[in-house]
PDB file of N, CA and C in Angstrom:
ATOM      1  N   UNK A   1       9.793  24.784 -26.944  1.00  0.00           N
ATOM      2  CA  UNK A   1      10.775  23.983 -26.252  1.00  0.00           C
ATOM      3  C   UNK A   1      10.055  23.021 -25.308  1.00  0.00           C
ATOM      4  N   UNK A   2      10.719  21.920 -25.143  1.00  0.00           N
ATOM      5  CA  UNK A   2       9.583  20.641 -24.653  1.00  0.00           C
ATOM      6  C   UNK A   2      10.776  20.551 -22.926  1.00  0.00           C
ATOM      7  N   UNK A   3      10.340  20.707 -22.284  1.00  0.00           N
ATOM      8  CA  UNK A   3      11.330  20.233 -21.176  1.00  0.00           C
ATOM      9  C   UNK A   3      10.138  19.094 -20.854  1.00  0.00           C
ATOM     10  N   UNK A   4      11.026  17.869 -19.745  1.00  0.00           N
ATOM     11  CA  UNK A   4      10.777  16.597 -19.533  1.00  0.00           C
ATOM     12  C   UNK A   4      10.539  16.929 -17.881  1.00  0.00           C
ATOM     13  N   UNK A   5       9.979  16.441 -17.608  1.00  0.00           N
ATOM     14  CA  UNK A   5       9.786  16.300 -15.761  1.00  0.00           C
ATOM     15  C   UNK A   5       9.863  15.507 -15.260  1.00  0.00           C
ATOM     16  N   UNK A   6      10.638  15.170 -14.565  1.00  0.00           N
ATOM     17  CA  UNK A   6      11.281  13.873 -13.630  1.00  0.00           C
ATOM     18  C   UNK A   6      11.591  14.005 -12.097  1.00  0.00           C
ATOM     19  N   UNK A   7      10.813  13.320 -11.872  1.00  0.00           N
ATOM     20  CA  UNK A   7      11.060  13.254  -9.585  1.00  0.00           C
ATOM     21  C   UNK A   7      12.305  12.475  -9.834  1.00  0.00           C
ATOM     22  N   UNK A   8      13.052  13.378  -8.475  1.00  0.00           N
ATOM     23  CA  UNK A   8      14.146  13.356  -7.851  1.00  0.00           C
ATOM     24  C   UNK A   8      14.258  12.262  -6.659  1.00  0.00           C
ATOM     25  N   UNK A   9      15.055  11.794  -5.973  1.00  0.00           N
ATOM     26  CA  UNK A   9      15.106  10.929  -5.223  1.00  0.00           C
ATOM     27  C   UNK A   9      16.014  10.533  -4.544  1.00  0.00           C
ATOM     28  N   UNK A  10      15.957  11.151  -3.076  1.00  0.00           N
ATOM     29  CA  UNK A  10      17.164  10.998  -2.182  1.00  0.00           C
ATOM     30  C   UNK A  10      16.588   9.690  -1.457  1.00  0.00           C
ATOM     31  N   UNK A  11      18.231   9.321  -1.740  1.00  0.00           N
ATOM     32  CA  UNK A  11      18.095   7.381  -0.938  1.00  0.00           C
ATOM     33  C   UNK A  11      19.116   7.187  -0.083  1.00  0.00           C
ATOM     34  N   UNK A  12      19.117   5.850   0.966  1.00  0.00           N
ATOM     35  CA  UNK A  12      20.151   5.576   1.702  1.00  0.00           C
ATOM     36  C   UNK A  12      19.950   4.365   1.427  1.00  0.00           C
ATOM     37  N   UNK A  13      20.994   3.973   1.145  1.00  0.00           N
ATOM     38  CA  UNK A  13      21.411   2.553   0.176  1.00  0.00           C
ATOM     39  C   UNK A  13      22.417   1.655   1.619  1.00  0.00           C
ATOM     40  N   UNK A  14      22.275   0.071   1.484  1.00  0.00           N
ATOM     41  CA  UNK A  14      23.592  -0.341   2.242  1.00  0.00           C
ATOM     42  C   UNK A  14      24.222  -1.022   0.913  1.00  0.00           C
ATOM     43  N   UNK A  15      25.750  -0.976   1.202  1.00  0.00           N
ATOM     44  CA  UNK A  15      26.761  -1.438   0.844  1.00  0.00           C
ATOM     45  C   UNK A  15      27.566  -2.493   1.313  1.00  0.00           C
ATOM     46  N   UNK A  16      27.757  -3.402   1.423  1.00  0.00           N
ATOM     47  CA  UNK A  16      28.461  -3.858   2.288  1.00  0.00           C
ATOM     48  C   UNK A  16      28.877  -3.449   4.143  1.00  0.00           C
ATOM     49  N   UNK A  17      27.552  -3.721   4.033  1.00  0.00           N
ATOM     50  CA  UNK A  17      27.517  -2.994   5.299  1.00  0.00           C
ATOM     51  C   UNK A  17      27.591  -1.595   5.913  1.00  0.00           C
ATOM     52  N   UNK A  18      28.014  -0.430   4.747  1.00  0.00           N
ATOM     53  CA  UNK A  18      28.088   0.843   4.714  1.00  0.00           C
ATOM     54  C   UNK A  18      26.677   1.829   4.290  1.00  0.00           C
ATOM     55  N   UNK A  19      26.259   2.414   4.863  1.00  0.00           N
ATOM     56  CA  UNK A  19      25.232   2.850   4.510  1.00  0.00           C
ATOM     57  C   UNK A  19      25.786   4.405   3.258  1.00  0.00           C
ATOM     58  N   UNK A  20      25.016   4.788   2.596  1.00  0.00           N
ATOM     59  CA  UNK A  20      25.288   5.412   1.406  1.00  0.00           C
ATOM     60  C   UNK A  20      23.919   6.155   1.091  1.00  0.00           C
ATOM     61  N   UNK A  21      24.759   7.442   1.395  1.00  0.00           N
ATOM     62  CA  UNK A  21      23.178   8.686   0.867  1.00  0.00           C
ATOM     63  C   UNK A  21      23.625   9.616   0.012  1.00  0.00           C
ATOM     64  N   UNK A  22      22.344   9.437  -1.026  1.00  0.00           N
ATOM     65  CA  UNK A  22      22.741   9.779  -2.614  1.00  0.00           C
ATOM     66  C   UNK A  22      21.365  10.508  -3.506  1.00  0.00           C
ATOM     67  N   UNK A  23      21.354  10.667  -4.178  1.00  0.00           N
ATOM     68  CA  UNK A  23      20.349  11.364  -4.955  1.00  0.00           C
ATOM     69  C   UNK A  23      20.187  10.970  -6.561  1.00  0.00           C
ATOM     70  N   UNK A  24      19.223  10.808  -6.877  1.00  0.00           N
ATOM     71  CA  UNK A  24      19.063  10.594  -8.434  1.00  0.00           C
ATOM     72  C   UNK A  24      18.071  10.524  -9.065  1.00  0.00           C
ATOM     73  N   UNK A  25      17.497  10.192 -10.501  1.00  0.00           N
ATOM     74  CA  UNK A  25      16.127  10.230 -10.768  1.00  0.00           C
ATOM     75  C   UNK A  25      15.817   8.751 -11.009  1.00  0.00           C
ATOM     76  N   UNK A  26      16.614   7.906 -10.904  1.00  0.00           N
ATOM     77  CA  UNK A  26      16.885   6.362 -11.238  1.00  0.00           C
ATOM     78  C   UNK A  26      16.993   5.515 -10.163  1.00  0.00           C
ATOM     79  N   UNK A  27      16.412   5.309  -9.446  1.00  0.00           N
ATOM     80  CA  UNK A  27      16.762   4.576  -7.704  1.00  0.00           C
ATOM     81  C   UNK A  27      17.274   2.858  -8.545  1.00  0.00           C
ATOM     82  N   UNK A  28      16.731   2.499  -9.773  1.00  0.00           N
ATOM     83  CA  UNK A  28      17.012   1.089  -9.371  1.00  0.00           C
ATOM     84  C   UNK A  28      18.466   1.348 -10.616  1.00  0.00           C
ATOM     85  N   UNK A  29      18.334   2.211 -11.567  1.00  0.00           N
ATOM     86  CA  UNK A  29      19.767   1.896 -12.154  1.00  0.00           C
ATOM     87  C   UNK A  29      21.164   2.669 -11.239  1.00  0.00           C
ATOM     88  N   UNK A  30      20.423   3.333 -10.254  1.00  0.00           N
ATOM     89  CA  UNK A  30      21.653   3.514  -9.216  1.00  0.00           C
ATOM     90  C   UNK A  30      22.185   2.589  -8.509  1.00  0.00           C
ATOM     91  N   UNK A  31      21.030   1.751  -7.701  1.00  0.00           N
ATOM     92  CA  UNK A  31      21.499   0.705  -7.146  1.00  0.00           C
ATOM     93  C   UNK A  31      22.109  -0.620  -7.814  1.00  0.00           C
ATOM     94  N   UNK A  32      21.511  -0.428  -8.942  1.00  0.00           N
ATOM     95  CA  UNK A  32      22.443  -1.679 -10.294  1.00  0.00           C
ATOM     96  C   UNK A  32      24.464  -1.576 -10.128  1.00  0.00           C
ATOM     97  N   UNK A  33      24.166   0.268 -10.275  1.00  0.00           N
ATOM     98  CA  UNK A  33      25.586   0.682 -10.449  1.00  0.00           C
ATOM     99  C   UNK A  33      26.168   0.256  -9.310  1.00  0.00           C
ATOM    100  N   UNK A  34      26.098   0.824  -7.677  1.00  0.00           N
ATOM    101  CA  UNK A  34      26.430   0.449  -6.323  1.00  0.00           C
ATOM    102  C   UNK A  34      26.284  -0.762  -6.149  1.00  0.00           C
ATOM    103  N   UNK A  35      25.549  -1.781  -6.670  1.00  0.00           N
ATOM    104  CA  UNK A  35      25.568  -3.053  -6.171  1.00  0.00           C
ATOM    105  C   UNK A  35      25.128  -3.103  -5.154  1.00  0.00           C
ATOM    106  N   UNK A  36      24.208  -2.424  -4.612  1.00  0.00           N
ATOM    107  CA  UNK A  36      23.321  -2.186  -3.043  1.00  0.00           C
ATOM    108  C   UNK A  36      21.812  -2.356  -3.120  1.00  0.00           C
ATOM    109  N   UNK A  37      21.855  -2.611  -1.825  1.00  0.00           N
ATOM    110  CA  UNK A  37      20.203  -2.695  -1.190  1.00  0.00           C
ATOM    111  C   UNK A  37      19.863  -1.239  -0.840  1.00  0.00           C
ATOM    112  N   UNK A  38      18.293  -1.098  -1.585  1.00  0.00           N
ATOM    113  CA  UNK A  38      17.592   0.033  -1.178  1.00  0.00           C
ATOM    114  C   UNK A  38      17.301   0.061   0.161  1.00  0.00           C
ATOM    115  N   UNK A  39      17.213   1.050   1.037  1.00  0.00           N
ATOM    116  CA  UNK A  39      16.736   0.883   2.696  1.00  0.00           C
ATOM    117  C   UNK A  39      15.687   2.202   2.575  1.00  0.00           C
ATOM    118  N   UNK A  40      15.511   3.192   1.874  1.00  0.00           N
ATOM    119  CA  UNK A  40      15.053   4.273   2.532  1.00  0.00           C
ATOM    120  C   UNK A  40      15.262   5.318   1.022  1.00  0.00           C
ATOM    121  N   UNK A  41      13.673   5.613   0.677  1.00  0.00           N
ATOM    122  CA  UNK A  41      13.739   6.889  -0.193  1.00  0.00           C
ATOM    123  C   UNK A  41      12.879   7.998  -0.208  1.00  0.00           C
ATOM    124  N   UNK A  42      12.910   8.985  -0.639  1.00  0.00           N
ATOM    125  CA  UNK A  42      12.131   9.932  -0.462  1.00  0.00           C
ATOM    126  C   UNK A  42      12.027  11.178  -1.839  1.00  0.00           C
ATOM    127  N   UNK A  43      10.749  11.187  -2.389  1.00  0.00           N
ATOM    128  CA  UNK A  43      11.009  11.813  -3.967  1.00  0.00           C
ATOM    129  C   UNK A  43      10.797  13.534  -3.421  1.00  0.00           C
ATOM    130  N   UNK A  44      11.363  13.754  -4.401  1.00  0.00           N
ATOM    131  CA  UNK A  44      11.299  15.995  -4.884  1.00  0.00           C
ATOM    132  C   UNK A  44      10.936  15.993  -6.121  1.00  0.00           C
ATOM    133  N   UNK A  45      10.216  16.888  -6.202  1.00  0.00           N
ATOM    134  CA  UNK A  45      10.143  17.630  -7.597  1.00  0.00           C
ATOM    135  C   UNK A  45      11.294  18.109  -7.973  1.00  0.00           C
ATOM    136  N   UNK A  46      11.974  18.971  -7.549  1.00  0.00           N
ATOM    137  CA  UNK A  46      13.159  19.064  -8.415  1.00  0.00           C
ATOM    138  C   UNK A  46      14.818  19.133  -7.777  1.00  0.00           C
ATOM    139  N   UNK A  47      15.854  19.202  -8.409  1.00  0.00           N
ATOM    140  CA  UNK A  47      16.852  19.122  -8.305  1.00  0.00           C
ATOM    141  C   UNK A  47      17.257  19.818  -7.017  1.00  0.00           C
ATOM    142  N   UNK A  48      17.155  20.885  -6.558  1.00  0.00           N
ATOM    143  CA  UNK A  48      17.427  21.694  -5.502  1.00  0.00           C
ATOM    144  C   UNK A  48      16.689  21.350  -4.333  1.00  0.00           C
ATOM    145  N   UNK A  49      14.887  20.546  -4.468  1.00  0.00           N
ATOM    146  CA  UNK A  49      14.887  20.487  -2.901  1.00  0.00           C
ATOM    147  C   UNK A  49      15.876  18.701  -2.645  1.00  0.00           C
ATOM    148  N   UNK A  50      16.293  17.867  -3.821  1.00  0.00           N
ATOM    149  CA  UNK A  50      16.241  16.834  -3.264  1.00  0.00           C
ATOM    150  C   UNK A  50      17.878  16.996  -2.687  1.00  0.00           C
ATOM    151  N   UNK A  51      18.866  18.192  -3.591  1.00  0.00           N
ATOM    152  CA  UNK A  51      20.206  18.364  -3.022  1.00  0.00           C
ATOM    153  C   UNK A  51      20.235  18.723  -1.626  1.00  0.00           C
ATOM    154  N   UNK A  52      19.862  19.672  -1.103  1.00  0.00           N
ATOM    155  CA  UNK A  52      19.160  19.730   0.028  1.00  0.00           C
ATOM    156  C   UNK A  52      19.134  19.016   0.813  1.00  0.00           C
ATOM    157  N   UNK A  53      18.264  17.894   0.795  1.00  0.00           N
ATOM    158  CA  UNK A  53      17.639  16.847   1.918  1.00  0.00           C
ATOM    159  C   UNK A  53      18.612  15.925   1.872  1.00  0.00           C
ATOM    160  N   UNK A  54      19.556  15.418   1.024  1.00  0.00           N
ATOM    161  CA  UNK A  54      20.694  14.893   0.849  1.00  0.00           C
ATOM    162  C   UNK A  54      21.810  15.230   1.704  1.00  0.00           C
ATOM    163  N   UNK A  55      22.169  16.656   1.443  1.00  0.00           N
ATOM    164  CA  UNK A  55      23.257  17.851   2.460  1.00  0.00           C
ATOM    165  C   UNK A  55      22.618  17.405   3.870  1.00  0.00           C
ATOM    166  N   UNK A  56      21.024  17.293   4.222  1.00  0.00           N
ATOM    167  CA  UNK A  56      20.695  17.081   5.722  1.00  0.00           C
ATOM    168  C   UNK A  56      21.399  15.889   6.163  1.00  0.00           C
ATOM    169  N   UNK A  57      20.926  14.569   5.647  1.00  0.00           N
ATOM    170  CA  UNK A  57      20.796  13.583   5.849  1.00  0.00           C
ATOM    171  C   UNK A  57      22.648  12.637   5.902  1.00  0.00           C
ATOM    172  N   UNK A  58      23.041  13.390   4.809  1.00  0.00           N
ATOM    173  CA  UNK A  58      24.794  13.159   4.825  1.00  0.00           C
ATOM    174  C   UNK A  58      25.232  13.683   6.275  1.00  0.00           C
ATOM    175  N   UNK A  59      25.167  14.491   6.552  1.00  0.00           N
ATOM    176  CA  UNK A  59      25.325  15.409   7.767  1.00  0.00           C
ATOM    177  C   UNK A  59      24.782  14.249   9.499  1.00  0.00           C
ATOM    178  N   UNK A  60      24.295  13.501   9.362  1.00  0.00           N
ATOM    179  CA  UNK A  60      23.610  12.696  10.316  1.00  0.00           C
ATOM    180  C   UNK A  60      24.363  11.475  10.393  1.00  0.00           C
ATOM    181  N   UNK A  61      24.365  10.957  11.768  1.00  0.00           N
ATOM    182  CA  UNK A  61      24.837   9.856  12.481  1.00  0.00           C
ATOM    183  C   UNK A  61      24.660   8.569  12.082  1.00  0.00           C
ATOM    184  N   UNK A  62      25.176   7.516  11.470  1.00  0.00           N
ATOM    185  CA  UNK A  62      24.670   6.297  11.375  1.00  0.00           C
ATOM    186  C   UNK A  62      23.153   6.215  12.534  1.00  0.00           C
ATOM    187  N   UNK A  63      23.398   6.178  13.350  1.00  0.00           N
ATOM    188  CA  UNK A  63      21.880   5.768  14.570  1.00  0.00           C
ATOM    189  C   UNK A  63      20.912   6.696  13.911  1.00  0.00           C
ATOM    190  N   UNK A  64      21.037   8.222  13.421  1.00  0.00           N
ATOM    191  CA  UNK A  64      19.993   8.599  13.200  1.00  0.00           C
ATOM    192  C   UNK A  64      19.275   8.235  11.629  1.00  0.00           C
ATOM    193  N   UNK A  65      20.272   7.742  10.800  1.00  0.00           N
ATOM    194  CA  UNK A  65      20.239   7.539   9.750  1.00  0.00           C
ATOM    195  C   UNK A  65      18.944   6.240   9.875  1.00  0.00           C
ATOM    196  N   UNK A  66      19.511   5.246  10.813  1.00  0.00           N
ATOM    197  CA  UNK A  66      18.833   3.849  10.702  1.00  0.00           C
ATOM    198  C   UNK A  66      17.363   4.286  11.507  1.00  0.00           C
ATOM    199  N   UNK A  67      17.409   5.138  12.266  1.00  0.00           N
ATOM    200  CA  UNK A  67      16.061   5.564  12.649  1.00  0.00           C
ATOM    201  C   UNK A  67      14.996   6.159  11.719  1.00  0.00           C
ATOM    202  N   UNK A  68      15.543   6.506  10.745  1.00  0.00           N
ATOM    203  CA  UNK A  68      14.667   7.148   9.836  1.00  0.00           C
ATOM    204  C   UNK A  68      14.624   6.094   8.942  1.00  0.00           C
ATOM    205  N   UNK A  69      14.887   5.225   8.805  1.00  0.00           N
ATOM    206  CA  UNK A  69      14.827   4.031   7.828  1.00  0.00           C
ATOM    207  C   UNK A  69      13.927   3.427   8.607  1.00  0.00           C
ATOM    208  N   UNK A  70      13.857   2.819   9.742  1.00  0.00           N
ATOM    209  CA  UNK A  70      13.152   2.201  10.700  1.00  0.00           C
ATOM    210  C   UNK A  70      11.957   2.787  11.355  1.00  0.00           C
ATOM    211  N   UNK A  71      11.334   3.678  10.507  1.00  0.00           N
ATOM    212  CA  UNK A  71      10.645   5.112  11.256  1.00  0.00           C
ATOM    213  C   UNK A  71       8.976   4.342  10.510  1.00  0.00           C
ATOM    214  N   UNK A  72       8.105   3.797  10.856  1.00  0.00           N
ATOM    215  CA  UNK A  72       7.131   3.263  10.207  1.00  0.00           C
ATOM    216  C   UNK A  72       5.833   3.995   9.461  1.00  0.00           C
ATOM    217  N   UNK A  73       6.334   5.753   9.640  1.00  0.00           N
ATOM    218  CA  UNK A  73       5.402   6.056   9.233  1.00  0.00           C
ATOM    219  C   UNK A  73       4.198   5.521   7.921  1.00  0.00           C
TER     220      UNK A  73
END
């Protein structure tokens, strides 16, 4: 049996001015779909840590959201 391996990828996208945090293995055919600007991503190996960091990050304040976008590490 052949399984495929693919990084995961939690993003915060703007929308029309709405910021949008999401997960997928496709950052640019997601943003095709949303019609949005990338601001901020971060890859997982797999499905469970990137649901995860998603659940964190949904959970957070616009201000803290844009701080971590704005964060220069």
């Amino acid at each position: 049996m052949f399984l495929e391996f693919c990084m995961w990828y939690v993003y915060i996208c703007d929308k029309s001015g709405q910021l949008y945090t999401g997960m997928t293995t496709d950052i640019s055919h997601r943003m095709q779909h949303h019609k949005a600007k990338l601001l901020y991503s971060e890859e997982y190996p797999d499905k469970h840590s990137a649901a995860k960091r998603e659940r964190q990050i949904k959970g957070w304040s616009r201000r803290k959201k844009l701080a971590l976008i704005n964060d220069p590490r």
